[in-house]
PDB file of N, CA and C in Angstrom:
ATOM      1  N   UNK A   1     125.744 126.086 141.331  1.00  0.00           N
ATOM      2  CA  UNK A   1     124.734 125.571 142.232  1.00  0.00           C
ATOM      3  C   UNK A   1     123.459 126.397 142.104  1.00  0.00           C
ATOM      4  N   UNK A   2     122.679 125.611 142.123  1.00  0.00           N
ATOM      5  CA  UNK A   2     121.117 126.108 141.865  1.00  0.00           C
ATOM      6  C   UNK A   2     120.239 126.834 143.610  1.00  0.00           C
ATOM      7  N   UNK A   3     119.546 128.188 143.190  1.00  0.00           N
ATOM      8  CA  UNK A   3     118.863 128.979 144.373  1.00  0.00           C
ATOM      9  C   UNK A   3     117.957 127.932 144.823  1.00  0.00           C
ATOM     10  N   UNK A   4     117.123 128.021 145.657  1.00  0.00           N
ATOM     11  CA  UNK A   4     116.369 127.426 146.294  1.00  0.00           C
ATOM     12  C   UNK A   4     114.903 128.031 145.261  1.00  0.00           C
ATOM     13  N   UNK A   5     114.098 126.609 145.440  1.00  0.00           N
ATOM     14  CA  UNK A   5     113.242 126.053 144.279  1.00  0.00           C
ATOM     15  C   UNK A   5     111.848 127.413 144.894  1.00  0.00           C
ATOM     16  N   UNK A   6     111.534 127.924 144.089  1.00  0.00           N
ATOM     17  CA  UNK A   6     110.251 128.727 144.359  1.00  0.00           C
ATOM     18  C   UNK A   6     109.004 128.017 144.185  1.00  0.00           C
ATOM     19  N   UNK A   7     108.880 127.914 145.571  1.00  0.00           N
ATOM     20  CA  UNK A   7     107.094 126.953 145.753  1.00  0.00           C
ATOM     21  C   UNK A   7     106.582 128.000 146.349  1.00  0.00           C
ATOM     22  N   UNK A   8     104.912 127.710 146.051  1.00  0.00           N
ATOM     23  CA  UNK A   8     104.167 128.685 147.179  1.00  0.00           C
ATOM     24  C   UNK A   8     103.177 127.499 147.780  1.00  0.00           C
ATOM     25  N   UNK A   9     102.860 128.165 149.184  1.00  0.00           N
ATOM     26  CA  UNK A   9     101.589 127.415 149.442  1.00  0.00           C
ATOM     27  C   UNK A   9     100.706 127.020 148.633  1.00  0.00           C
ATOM     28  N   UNK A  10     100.159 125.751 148.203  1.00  0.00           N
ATOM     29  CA  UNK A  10      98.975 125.789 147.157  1.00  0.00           C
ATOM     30  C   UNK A  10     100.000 125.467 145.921  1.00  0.00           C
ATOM     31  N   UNK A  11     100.681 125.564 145.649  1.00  0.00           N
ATOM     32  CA  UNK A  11     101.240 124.925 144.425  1.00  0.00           C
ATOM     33  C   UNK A  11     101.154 123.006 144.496  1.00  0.00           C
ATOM     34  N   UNK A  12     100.884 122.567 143.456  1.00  0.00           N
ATOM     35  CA  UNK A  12     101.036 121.122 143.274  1.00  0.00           C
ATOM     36  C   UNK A  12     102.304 120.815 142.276  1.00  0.00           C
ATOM     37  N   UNK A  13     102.901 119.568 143.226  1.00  0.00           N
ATOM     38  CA  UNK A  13     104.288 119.432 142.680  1.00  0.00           C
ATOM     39  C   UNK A  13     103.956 117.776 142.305  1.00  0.00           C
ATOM     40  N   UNK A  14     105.407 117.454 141.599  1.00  0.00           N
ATOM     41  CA  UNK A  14     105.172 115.662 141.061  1.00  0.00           C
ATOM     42  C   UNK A  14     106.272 115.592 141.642  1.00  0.00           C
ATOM     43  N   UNK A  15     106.064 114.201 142.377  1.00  0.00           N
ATOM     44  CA  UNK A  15     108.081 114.043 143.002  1.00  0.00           C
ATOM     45  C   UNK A  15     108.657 112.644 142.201  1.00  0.00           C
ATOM     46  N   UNK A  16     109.887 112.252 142.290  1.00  0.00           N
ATOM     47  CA  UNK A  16     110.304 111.698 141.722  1.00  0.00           C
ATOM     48  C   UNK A  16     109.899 109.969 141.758  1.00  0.00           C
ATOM     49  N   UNK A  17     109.429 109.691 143.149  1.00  0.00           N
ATOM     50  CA  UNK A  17     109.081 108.671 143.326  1.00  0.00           C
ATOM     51  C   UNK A  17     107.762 108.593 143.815  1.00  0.00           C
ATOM     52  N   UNK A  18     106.939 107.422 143.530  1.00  0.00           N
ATOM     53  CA  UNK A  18     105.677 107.515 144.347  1.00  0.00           C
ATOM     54  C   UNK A  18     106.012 107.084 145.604  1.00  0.00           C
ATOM     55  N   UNK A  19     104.673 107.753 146.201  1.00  0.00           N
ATOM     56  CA  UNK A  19     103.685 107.763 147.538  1.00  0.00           C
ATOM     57  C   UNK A  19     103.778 105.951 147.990  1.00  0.00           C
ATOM     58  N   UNK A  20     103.287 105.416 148.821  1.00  0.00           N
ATOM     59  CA  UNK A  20     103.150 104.082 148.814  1.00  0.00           C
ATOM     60  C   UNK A  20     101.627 103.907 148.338  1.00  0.00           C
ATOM     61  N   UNK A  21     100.953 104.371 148.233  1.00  0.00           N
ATOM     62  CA  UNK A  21      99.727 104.757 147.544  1.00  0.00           C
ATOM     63  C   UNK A  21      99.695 104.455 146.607  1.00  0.00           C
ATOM     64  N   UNK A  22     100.577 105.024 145.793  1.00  0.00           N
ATOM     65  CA  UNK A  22     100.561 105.344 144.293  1.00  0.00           C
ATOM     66  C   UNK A  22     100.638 106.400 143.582  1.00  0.00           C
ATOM     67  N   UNK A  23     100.283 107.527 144.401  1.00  0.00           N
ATOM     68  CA  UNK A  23     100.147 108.879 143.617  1.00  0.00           C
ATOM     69  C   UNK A  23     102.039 109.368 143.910  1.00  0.00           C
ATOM     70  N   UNK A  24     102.064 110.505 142.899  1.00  0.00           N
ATOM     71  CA  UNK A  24     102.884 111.002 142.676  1.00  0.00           C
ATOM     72  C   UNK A  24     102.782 112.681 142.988  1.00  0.00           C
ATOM     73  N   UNK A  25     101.640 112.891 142.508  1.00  0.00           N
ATOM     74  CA  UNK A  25     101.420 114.472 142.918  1.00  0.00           C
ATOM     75  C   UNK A  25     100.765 114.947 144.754  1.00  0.00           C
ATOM     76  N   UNK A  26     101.556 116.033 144.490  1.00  0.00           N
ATOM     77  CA  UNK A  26     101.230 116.644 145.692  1.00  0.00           C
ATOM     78  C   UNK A  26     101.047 118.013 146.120  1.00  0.00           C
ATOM     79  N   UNK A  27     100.263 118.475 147.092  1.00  0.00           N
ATOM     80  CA  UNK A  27     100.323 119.832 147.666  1.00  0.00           C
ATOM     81  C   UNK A  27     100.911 120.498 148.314  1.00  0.00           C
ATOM     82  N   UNK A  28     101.719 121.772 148.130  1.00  0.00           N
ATOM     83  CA  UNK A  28     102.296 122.456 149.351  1.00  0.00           C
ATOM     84  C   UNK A  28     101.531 122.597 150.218  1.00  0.00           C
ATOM     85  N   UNK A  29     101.583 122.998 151.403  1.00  0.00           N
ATOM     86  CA  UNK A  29     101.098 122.904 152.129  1.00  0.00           C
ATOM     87  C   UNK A  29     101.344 124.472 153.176  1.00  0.00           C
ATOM     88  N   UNK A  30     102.860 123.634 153.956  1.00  0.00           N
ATOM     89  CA  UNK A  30     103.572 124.648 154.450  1.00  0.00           C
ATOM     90  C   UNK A  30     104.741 125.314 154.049  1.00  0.00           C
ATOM     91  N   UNK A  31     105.093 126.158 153.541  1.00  0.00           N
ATOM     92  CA  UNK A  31     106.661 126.414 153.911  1.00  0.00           C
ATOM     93  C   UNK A  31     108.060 127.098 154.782  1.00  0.00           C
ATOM     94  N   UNK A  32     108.934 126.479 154.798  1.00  0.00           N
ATOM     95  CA  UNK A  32     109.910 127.017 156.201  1.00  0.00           C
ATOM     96  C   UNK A  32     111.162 126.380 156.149  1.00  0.00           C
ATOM     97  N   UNK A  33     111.261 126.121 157.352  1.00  0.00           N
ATOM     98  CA  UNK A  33     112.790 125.298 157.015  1.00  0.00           C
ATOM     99  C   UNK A  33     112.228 123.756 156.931  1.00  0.00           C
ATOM    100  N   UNK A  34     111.257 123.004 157.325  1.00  0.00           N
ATOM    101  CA  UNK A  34     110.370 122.139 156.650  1.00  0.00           C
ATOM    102  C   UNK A  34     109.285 122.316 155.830  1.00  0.00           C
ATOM    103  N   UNK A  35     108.967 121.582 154.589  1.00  0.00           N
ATOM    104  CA  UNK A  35     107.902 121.530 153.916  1.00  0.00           C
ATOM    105  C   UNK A  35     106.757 120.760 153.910  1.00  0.00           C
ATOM    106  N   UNK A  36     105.533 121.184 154.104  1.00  0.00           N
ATOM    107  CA  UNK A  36     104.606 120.231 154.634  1.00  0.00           C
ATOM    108  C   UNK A  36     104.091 120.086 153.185  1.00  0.00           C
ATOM    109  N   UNK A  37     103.643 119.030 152.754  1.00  0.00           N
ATOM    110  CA  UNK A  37     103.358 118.470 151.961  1.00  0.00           C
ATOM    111  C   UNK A  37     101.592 117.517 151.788  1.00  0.00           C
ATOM    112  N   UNK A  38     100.681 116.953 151.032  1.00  0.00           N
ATOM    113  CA  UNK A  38      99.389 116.433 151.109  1.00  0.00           C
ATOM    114  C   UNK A  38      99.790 115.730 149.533  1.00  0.00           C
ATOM    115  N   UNK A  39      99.494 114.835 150.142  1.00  0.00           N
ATOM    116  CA  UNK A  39      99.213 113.462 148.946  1.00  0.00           C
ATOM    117  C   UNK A  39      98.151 113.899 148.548  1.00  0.00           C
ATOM    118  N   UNK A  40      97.379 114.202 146.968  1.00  0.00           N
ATOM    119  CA  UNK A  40      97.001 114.514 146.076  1.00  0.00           C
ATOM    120  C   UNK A  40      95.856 112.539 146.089  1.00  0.00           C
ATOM    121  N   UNK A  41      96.388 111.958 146.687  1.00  0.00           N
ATOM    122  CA  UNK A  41      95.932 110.522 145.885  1.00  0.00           C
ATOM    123  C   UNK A  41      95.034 110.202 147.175  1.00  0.00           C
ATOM    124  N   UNK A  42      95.810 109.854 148.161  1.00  0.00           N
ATOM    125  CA  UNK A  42      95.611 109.314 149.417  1.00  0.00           C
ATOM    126  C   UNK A  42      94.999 110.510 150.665  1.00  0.00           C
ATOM    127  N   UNK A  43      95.622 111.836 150.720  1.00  0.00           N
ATOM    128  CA  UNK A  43      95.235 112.868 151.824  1.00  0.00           C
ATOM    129  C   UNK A  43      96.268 112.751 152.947  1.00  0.00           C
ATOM    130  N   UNK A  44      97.447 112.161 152.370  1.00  0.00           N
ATOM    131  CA  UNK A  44      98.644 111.651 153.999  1.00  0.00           C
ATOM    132  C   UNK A  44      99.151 113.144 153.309  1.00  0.00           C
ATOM    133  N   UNK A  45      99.335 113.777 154.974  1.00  0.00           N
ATOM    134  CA  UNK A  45     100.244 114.823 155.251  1.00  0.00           C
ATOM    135  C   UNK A  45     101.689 114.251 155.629  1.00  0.00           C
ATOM    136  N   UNK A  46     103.150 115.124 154.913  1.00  0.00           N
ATOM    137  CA  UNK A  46     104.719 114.326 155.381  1.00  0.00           C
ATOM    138  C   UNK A  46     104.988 115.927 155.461  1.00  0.00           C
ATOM    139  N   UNK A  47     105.945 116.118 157.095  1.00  0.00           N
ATOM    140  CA  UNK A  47     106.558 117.029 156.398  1.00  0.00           C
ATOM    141  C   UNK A  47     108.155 116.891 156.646  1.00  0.00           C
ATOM    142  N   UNK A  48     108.798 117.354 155.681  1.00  0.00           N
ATOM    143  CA  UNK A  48     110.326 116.976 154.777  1.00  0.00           C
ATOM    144  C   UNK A  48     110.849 117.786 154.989  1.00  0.00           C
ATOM    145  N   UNK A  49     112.433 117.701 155.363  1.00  0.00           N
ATOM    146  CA  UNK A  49     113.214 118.810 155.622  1.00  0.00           C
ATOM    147  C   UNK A  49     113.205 119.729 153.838  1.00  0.00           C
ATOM    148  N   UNK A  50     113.595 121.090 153.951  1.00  0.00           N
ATOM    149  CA  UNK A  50     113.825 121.795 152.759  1.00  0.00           C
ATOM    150  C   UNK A  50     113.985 120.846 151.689  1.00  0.00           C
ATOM    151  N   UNK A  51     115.644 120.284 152.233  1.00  0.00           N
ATOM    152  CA  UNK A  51     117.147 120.054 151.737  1.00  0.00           C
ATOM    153  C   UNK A  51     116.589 118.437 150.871  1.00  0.00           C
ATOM    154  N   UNK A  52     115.484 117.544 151.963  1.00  0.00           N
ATOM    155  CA  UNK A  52     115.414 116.585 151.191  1.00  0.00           C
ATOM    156  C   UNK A  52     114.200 117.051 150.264  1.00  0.00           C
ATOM    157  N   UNK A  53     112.992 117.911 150.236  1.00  0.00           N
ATOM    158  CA  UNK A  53     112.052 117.765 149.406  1.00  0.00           C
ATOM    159  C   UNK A  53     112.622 118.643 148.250  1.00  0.00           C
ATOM    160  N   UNK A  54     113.788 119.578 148.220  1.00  0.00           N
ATOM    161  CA  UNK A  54     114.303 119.987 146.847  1.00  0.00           C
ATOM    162  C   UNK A  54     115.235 118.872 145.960  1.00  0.00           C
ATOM    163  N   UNK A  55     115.347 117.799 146.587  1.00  0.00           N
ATOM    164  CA  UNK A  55     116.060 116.702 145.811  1.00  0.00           C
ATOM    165  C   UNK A  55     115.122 115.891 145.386  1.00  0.00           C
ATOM    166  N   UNK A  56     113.908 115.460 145.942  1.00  0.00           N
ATOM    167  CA  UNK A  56     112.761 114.598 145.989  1.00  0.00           C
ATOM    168  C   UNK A  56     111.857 115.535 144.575  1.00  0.00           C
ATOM    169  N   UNK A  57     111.745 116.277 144.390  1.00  0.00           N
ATOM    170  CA  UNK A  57     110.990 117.628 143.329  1.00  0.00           C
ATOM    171  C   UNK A  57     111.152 117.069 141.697  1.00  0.00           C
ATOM    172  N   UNK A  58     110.617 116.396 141.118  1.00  0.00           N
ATOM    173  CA  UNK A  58     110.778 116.140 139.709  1.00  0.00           C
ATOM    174  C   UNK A  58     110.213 117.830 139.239  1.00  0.00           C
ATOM    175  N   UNK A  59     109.047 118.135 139.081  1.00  0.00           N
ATOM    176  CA  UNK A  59     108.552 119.236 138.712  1.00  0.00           C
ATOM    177  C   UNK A  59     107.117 119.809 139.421  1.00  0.00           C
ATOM    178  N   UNK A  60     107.127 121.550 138.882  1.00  0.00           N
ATOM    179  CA  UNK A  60     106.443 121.994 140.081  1.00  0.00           C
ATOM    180  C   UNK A  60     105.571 122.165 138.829  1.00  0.00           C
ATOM    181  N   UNK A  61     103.940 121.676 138.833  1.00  0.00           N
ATOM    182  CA  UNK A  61     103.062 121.428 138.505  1.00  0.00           C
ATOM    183  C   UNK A  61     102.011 122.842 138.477  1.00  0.00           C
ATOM    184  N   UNK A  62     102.158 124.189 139.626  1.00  0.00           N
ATOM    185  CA  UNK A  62     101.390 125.121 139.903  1.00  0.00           C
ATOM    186  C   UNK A  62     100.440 125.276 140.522  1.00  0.00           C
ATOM    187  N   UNK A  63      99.557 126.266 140.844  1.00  0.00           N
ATOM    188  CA  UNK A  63      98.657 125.971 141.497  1.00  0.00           C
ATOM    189  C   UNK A  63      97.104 125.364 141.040  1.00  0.00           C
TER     190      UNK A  63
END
């Protein structure tokens, strides 16, 4: 089993599915036991438990 994914604030990630938007990339935002997140396309803030945005994570893009 894999550690928990190293994001920092300010990193931009791609998730596996799009936005209803369209975009795919996104910003950290916050991190904790939720992750706040910013659509890269649109400006919608989500924030996602840990557990689902480390399954949702295609790749972490940087800052």
């Amino acid at each position: 089993m894999k550690g928990p994914l190293n994001v920092k604030v300010g990193d931009r990630v791609r998730m596996r599915k799009p936005h209803p938007c369209g975009g795919y990339e996104w910003e950290v935002t916050r991190i904790g036991t939720d992750i706040g997140i910013l659509c890269l396309t649109c400006g919608r803030r989500v924030m996602l438990p840990r557990s689902k945005f480390e399954r949702r994570v295609k790749t972490i893009l940087g800052p």
